[in-house]
N, C-alpha and C. Protein backbone atom coordinates (compact mmCIF):
# COMPACT_ATOMS: atom_id res chain seq x y z
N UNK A 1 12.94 9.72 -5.62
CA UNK A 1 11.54 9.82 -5.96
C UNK A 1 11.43 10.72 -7.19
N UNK A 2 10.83 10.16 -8.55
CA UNK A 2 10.19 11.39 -9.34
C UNK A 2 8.96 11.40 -9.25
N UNK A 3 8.79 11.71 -10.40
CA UNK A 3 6.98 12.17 -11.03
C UNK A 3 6.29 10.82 -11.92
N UNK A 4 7.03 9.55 -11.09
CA UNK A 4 6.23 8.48 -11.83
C UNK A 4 4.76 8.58 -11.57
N UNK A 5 3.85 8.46 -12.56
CA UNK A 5 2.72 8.64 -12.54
C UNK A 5 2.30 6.93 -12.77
N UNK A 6 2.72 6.19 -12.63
CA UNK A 6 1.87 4.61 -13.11
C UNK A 6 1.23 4.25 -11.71
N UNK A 7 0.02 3.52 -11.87
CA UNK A 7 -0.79 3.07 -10.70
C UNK A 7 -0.14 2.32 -9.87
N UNK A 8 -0.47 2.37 -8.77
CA UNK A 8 0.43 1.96 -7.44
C UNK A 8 -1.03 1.04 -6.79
N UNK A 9 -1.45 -0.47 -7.20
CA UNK A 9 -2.26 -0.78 -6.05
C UNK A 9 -2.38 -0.34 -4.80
N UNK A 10 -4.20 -0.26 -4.30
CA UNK A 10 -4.25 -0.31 -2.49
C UNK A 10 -4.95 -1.56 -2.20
N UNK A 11 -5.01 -2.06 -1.25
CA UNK A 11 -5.78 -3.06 -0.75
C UNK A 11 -6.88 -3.00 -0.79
N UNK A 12 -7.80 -3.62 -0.79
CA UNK A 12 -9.24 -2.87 0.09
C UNK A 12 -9.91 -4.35 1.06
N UNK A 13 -10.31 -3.96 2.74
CA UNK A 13 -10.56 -5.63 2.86
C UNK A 13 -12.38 -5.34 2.74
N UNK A 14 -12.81 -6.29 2.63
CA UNK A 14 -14.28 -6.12 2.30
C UNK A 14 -14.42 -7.65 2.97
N UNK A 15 -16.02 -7.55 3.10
CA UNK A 15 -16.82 -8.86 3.69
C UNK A 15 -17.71 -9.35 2.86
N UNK A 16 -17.51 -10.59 2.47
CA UNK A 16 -17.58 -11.67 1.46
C UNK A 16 -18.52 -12.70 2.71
N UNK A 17 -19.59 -12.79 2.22
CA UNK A 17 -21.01 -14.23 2.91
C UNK A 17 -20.16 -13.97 4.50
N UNK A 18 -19.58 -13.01 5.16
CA UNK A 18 -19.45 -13.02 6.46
C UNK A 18 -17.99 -13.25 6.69
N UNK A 19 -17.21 -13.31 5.53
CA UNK A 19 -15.59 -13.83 5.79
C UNK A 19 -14.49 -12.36 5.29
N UNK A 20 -13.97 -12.28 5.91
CA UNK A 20 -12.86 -10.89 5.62
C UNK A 20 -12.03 -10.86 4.27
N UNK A 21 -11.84 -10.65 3.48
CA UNK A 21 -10.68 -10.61 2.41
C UNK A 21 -10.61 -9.90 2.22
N UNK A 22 -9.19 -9.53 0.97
CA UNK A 22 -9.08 -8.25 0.36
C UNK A 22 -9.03 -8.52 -1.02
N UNK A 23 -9.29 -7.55 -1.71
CA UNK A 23 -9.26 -7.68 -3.45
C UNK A 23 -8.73 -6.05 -3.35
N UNK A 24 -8.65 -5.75 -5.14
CA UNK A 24 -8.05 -4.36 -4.95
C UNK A 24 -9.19 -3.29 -4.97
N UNK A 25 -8.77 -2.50 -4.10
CA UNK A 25 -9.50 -1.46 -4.38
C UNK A 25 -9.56 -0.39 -4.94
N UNK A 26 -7.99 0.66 -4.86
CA UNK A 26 -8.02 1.73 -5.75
C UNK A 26 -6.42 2.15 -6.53
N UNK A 27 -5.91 2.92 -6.57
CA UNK A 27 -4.64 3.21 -6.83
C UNK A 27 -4.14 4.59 -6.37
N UNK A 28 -2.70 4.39 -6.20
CA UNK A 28 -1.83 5.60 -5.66
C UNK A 28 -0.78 6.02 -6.90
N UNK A 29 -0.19 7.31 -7.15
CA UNK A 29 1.12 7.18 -8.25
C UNK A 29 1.71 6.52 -7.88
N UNK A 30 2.46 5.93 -8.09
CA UNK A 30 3.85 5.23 -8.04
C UNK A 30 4.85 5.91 -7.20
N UNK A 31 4.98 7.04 -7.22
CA UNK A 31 5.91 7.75 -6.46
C UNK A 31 5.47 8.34 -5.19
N UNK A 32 4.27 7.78 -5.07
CA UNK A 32 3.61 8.34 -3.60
C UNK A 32 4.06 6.75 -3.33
N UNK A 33 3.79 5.54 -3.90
CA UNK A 33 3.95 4.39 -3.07
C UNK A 33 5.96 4.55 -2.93
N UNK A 34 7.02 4.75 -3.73
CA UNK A 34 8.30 4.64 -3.34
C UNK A 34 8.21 5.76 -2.47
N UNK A 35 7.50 6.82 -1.81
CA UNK A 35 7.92 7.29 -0.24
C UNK A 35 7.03 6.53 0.57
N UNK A 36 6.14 5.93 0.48
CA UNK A 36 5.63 5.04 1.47
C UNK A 36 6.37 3.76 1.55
N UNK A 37 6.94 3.13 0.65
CA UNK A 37 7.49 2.10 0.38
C UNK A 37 9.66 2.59 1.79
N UNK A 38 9.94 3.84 1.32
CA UNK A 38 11.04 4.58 2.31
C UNK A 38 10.71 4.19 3.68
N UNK A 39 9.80 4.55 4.22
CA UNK A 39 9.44 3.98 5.45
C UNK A 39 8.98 2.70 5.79
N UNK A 40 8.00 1.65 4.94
CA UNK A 40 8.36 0.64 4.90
C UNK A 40 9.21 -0.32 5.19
N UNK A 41 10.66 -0.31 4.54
CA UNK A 41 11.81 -0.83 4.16
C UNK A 41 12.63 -0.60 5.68
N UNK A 42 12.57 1.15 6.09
CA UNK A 42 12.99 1.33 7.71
C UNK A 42 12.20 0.34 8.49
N UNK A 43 11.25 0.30 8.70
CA UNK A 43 10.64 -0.37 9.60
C UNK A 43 10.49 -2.20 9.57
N UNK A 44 10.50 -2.59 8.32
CA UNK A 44 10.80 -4.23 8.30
C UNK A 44 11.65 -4.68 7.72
N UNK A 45 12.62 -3.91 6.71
CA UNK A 45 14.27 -3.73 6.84
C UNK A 45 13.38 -5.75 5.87
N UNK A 46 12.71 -6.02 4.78
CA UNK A 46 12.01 -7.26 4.05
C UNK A 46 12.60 -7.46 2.98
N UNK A 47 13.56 -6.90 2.24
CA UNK A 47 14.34 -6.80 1.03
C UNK A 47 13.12 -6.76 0.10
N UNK A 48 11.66 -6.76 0.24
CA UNK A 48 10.65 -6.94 -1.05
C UNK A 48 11.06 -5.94 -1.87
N UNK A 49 10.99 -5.88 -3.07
CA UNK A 49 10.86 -4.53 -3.34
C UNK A 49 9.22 -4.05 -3.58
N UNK A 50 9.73 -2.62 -3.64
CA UNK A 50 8.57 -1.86 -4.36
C UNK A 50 7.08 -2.98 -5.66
N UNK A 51 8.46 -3.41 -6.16
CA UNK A 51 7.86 -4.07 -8.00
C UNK A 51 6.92 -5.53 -7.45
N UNK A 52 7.59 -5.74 -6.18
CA UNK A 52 6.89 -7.20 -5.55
C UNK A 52 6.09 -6.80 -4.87
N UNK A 53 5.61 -6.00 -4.24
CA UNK A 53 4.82 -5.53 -3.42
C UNK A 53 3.13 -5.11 -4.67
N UNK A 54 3.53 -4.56 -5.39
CA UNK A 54 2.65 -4.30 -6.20
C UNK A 54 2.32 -5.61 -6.83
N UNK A 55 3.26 -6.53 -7.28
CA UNK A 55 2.97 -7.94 -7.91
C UNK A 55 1.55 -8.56 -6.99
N UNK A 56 1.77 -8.55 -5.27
CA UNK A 56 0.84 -9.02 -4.43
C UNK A 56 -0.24 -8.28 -3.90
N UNK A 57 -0.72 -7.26 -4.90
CA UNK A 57 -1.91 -6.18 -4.71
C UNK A 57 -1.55 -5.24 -3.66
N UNK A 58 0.02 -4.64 -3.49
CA UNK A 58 -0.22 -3.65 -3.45
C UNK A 58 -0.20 -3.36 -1.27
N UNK A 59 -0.08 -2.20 -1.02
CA UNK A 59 -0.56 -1.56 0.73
C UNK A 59 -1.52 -1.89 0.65
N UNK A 60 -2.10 -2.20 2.49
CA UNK A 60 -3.57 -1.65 2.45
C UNK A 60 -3.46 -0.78 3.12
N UNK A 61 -4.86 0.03 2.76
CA UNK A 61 -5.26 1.65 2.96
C UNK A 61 -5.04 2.12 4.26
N UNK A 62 -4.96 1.08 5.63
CA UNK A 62 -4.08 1.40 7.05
C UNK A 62 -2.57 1.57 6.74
N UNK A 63 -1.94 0.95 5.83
CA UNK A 63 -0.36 1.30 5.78
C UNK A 63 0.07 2.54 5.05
N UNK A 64 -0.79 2.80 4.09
CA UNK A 64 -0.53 4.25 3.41
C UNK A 64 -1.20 5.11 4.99
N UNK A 65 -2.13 5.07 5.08
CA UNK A 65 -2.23 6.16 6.46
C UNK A 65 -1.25 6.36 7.50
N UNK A 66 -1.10 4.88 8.02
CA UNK A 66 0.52 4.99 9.27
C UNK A 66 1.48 5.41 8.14
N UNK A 67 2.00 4.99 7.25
CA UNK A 67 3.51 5.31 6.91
C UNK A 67 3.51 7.08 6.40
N UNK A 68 2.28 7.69 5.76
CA UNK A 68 2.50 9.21 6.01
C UNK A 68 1.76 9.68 7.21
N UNK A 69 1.99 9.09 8.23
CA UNK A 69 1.63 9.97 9.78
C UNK A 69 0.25 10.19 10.17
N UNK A 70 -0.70 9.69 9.73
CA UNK A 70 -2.02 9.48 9.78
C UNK A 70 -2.74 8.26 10.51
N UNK A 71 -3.54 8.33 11.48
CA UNK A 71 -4.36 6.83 11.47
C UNK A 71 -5.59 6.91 11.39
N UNK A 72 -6.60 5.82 10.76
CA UNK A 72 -7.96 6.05 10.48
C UNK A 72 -8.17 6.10 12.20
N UNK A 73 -9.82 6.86 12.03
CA UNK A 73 -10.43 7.42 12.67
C UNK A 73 -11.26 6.32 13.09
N UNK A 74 -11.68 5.68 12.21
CA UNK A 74 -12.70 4.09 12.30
C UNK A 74 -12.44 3.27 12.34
């Protein structure tokens, strides 16, 4: 991990005429997503990388919470 500072997509899901999707919503450094991305990789062992993950917009904002030890409240 360094001090990459480049934007790291998050998900965001939102409700569209009553239907669920996601578009993007905000950004993380880059090096906050390769330690979220560390636990990731333990847990679905997906070969994606990091660079593909961002290609497909990125965590959503429940996986950055579980993968640093957090769960939303709501």
């Amino acid at each position: 991990m360094d001090d990459d500072n480049r934007p790291f997509p998050i998900q965001a899901e939102v409700a569209i005429n009553g239907r669920w999707g996601r578009r993007a919503g905000c950004t993380i450094p880059w090096w906050l997503a390769e330690a979220i991305y560390e636990q990731y990789e333990k847990r679905f062992h997906t070969g994606q990388t990091l660079e593909r993950i961002a290609e497909r917009g990125g965590f959503c904002r429940e996986e950055v919470l579980d993968y640093l030890g957090s769960r939303p409240t709501q």
